[in-house]
C-alpha atoms as a PDB file:
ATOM      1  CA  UNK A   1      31.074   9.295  30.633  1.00  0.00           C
ATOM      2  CA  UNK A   2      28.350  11.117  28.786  1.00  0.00           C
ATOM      3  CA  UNK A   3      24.450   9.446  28.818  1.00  0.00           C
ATOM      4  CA  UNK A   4      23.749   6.881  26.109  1.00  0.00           C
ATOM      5  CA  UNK A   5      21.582   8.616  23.538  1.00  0.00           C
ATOM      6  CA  UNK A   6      18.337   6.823  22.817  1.00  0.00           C
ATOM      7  CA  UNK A   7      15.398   8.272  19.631  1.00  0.00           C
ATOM      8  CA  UNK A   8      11.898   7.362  20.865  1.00  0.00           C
ATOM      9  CA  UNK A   9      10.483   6.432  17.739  1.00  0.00           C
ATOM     10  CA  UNK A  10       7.049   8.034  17.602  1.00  0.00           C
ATOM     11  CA  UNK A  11       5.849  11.460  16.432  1.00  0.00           C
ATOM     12  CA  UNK A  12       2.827  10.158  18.435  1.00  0.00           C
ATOM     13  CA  UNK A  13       3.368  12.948  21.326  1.00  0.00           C
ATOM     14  CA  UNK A  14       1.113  10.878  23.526  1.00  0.00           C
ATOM     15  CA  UNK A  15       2.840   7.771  23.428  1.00  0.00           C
ATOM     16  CA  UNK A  16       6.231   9.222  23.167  1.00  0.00           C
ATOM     17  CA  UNK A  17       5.317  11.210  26.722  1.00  0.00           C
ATOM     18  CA  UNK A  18       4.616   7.504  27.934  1.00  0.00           C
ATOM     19  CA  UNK A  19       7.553   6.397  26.770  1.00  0.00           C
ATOM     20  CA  UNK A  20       9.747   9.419  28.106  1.00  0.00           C
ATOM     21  CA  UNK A  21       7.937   9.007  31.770  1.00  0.00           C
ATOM     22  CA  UNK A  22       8.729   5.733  31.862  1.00  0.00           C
ATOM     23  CA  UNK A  23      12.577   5.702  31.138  1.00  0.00           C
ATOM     24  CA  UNK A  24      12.927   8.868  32.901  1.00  0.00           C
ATOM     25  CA  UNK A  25      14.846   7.698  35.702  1.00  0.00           C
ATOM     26  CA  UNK A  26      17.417   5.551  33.338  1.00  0.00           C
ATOM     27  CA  UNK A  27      20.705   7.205  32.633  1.00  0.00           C
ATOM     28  CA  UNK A  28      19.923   8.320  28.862  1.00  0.00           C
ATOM     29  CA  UNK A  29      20.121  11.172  26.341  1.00  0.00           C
ATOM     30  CA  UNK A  30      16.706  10.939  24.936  1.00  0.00           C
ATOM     31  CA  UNK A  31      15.754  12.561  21.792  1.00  0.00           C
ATOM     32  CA  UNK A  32      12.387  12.376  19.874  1.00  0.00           C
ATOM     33  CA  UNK A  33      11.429  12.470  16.034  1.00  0.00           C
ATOM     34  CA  UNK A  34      10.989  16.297  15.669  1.00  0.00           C
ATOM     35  CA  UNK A  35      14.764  16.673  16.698  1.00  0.00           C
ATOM     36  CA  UNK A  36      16.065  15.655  13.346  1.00  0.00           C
ATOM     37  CA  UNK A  37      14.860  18.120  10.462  1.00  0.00           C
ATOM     38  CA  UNK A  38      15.202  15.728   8.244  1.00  0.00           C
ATOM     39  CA  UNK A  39      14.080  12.619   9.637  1.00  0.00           C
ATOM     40  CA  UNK A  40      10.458  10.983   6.999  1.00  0.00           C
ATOM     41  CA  UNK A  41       8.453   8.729   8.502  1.00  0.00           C
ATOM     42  CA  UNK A  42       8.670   4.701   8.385  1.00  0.00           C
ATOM     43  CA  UNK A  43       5.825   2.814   6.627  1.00  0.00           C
ATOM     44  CA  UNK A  44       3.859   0.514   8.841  1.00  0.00           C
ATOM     45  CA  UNK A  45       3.914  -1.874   5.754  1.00  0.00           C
ATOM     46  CA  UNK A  46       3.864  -5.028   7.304  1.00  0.00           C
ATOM     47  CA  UNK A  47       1.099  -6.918   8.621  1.00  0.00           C
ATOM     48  CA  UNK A  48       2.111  -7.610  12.517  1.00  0.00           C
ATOM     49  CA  UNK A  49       2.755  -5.461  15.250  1.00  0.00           C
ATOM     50  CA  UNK A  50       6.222  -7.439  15.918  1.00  0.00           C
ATOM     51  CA  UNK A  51       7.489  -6.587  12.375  1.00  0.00           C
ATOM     52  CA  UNK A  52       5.725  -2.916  11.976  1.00  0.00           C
ATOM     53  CA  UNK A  53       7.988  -2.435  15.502  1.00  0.00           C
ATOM     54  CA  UNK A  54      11.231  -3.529  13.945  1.00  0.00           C
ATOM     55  CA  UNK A  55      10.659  -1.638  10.743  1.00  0.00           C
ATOM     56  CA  UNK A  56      10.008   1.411  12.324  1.00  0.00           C
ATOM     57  CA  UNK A  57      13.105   0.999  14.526  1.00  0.00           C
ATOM     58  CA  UNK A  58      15.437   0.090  12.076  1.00  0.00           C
ATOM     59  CA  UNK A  59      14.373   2.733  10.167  1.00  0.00           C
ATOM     60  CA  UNK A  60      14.867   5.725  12.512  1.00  0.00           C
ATOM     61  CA  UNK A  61      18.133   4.354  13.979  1.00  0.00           C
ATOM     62  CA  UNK A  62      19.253   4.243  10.123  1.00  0.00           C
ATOM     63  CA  UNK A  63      18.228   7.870   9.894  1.00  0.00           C
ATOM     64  CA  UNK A  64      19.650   9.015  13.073  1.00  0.00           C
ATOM     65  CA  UNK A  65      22.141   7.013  13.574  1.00  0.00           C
ATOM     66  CA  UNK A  66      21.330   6.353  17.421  1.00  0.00           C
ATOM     67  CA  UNK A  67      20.223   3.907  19.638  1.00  0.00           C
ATOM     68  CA  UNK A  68      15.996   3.864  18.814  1.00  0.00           C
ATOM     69  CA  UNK A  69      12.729   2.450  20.614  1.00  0.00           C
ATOM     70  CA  UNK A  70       9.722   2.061  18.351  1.00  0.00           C
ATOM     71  CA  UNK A  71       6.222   0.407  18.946  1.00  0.00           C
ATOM     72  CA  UNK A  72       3.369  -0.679  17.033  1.00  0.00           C
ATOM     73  CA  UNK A  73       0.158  -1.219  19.004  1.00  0.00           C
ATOM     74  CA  UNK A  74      -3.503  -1.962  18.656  1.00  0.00           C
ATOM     75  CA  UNK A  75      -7.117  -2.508  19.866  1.00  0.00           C
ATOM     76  CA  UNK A  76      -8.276  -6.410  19.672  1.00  0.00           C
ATOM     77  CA  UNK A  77     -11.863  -6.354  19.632  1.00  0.00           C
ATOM     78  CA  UNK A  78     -13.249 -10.102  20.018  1.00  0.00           C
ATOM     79  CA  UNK A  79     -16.820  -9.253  18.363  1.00  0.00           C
ATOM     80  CA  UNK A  80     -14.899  -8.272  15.683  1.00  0.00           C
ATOM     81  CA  UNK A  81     -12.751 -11.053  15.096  1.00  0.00           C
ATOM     82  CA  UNK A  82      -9.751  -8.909  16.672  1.00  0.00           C
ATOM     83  CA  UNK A  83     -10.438  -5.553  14.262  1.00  0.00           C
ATOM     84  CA  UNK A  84      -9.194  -2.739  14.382  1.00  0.00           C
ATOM     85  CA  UNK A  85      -5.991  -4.699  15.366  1.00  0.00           C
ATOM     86  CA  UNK A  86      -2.488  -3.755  13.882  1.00  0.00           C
ATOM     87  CA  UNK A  87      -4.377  -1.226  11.467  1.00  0.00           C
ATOM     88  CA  UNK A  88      -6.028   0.806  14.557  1.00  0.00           C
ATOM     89  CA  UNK A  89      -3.736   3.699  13.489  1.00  0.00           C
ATOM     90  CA  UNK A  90      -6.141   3.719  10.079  1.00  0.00           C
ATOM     91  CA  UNK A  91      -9.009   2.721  11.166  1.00  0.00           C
ATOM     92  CA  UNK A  92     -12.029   4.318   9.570  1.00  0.00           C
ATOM     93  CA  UNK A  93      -8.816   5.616   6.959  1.00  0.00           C
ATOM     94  CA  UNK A  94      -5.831   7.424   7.362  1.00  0.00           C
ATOM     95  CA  UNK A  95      -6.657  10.796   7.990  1.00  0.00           C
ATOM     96  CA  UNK A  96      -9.649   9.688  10.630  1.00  0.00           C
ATOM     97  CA  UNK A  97      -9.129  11.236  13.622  1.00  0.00           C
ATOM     98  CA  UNK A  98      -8.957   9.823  16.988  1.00  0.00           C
ATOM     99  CA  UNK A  99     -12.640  10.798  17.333  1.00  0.00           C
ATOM    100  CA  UNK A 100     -13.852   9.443  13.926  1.00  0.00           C
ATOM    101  CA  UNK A 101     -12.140   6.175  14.698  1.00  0.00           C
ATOM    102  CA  UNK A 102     -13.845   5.860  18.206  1.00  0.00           C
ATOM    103  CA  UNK A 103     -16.950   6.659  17.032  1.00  0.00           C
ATOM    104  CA  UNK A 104     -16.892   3.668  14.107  1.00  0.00           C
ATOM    105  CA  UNK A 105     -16.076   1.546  16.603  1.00  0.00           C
ATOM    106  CA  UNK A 106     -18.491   2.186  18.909  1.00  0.00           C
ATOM    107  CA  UNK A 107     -21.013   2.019  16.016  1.00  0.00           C
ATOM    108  CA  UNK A 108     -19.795  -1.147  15.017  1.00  0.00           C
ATOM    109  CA  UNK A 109     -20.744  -2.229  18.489  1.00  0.00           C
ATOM    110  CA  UNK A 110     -23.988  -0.647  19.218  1.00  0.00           C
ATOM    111  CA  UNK A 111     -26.112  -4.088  19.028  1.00  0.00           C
ATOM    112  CA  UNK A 112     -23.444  -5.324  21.440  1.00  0.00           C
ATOM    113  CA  UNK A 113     -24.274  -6.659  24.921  1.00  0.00           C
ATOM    114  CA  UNK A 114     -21.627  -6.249  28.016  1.00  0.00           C
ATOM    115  CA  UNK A 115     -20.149  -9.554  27.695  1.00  0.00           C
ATOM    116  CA  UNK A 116     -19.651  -9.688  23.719  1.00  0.00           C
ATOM    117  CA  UNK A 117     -17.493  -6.225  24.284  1.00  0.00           C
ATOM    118  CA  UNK A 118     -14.630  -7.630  25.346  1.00  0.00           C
ATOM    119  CA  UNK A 119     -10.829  -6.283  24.114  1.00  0.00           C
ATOM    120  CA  UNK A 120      -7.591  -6.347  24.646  1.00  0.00           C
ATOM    121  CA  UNK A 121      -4.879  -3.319  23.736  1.00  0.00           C
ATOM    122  CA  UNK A 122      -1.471  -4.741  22.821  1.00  0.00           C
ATOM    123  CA  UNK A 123       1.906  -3.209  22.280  1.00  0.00           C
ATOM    124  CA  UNK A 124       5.052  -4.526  20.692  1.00  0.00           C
ATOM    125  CA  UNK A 125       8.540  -2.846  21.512  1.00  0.00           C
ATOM    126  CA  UNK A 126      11.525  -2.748  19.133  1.00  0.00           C
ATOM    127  CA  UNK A 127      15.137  -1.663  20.264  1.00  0.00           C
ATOM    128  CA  UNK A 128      17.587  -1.083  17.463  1.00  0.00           C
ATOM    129  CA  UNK A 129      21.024  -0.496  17.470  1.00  0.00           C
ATOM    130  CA  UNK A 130      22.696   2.459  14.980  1.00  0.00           C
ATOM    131  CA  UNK A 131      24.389   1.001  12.203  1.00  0.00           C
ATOM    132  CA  UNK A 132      28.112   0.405  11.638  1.00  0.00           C
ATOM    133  CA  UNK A 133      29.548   1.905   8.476  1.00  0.00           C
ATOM    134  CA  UNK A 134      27.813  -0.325   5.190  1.00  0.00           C
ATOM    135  CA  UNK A 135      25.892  -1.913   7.920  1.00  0.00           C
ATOM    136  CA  UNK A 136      21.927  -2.878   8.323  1.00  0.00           C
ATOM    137  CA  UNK A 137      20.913  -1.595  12.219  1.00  0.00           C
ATOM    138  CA  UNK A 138      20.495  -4.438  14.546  1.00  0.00           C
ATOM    139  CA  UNK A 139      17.351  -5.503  16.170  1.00  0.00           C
ATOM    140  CA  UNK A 140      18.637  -5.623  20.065  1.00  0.00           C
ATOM    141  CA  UNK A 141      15.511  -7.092  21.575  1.00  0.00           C
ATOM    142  CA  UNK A 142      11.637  -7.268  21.023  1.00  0.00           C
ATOM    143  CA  UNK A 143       8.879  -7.533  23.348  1.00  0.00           C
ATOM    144  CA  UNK A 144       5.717  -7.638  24.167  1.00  0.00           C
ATOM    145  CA  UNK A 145       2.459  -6.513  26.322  1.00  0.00           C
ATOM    146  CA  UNK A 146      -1.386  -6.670  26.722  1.00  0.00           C
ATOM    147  CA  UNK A 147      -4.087  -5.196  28.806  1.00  0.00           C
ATOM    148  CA  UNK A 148      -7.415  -6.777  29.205  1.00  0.00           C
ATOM    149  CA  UNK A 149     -10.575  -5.234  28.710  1.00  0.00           C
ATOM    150  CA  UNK A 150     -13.959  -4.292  27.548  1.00  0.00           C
ATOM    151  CA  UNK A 151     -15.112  -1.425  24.976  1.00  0.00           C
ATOM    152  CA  UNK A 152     -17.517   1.566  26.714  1.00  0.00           C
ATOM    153  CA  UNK A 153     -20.893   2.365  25.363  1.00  0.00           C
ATOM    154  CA  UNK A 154     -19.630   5.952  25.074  1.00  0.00           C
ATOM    155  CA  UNK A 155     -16.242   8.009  24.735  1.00  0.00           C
ATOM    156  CA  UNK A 156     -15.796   9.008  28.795  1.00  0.00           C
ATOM    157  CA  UNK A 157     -12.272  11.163  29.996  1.00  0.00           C
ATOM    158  CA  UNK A 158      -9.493  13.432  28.235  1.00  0.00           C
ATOM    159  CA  UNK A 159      -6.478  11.645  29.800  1.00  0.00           C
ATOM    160  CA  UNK A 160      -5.146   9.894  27.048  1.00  0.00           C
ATOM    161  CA  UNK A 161      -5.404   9.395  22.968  1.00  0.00           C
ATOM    162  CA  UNK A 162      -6.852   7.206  20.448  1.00  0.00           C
ATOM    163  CA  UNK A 163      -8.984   4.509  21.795  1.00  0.00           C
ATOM    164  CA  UNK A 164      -8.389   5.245  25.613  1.00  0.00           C
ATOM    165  CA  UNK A 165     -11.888   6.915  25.947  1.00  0.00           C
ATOM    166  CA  UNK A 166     -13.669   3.531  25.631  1.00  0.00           C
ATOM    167  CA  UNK A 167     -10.861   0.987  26.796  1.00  0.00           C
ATOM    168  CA  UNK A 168     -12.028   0.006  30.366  1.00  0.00           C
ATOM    169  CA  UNK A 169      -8.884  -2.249  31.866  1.00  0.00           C
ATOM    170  CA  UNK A 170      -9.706  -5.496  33.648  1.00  0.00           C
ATOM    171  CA  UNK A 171     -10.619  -5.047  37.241  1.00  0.00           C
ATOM    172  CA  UNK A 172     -11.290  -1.069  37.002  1.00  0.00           C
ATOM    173  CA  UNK A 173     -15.075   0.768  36.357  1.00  0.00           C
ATOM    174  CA  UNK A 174     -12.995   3.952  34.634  1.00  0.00           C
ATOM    175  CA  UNK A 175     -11.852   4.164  30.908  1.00  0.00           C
ATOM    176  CA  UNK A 176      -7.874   4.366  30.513  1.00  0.00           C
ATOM    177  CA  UNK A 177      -8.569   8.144  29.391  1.00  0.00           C
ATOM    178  CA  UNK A 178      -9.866   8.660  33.140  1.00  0.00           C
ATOM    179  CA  UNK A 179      -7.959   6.981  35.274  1.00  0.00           C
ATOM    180  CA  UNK A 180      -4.120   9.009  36.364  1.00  0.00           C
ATOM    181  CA  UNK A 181      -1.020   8.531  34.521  1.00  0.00           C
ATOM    182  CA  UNK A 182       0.369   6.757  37.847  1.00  0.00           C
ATOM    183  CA  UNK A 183      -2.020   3.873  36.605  1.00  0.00           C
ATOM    184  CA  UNK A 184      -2.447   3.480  33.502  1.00  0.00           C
ATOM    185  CA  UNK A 185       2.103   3.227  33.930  1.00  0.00           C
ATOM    186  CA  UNK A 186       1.248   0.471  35.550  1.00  0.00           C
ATOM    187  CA  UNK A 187      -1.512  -1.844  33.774  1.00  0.00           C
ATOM    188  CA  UNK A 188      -1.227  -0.750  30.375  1.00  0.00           C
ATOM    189  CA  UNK A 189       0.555  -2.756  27.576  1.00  0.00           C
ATOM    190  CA  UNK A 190       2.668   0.040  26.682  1.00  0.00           C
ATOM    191  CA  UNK A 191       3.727   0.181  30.457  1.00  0.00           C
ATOM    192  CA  UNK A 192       4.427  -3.641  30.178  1.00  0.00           C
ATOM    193  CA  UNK A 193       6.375  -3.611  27.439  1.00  0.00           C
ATOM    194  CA  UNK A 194       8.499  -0.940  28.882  1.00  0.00           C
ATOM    195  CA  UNK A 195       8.985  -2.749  31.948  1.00  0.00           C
ATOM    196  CA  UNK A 196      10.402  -5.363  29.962  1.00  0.00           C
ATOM    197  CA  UNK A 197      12.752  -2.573  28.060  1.00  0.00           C
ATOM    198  CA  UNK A 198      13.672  -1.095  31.247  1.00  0.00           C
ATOM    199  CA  UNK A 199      15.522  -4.089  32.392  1.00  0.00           C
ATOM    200  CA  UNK A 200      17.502  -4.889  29.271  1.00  0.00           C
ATOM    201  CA  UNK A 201      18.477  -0.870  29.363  1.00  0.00           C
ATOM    202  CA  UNK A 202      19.735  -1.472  32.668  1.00  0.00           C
ATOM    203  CA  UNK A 203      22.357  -3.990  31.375  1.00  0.00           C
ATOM    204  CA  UNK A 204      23.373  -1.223  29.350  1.00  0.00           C
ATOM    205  CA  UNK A 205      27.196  -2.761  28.863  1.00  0.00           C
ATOM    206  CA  UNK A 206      25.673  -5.246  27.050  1.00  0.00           C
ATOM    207  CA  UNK A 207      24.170  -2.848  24.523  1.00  0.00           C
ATOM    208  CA  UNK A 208      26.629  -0.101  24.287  1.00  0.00           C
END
């Protein structure tokens, strides 16, 4: 029997590398964005990370026709009454670069002291099943995860993308953009989430 097929849906190469690592061992077919020519991009048009998730996966198992993951994640910063939030992807506008958007934050903390810096980076997971003929997709599960933290006075490490450079988790000195890939699949929200996604993949009957 061949391996389930499964989209990651991300053109985010980081966080579909994350996602990849992390189902690696599973017995799946996974394919990413770039595979399908024609495949457009979903709108993050709503206003939670829950429903951004489920729009996103819905849309690209509509498209592909396959069995899709998507995520929508952001940076909660509690000086800033939980900005950049679900709109991290556009923070500072949307064609900021990672740097540009690290470097407003940081700027909109500089007055900051240690203990009004603290964050939190939070990821929500949405698995979608292809559509039958005349069909909507169906939303199989959603789910959730957070990491604890506080913001850096200053971008430090290259291991990682967007805001990693000035995320440090709870109970670590190092930014997530310097500490190894073997942790951050550990601690990080997108690594709980998965955790979570893991285990309803490995029911797979259930699913297929």
């Amino acid at each position: 029997m061949p391996a389930p097929d499964l989209v990651i849906g991300s053109f985010n190469l980081g966080k579909a590398g994350e996602v990849r690592d992390a189902l690696k061992d599973l017995s799946l077919t996974i394919h990413y964005l770039p595979d399908f020519p024609n495949i457009f991009p979903v709108s993050e048009t709503a206003q939670t990370y829950s429903e951004n998730a489920i729009l996103k996966a819905k849309g690209y198992a509509r498209q592909t026709g396959l069995l899709t993951l998507a995520d929508d994640s952001g940076l909660e910063v509690d000086a800033l009454d939980g900005r950049p939030g679900v709109f991290s992807a556009r923070f500072g506008g949307a064609e900021a670069a990672d740097n540009d958007r690290v470097s407003l934050l940081l700027e909109e903390l500089a007055n900051r002291t240690p203990q009004e810096r603290t964050a939190r980076f939070v990821c929500y997971m949405a698995l979608a099943r292809s559509p039958q003929s005349g069909t909507d997709p169906e939303v199989l599960t959603v789910v959730d995860g957070k990491c604890e933290g506080t913001i850096a006075r200053a971008p430090l490490g290259t291991n990682g993308f967007g805001f990693d450079p000035v995320f440090i988790p709870q109970g670590y000195t190092q930014t997530f953009a310097e500490l190894p890939n073997k942790v951050k699949a550990r601690i990080s929200h997108r690594a709980k989430a998965l955790e979570q996604i893991r285990a309803f993949l490995n029911d797979w009957p259930s699913v297929a």
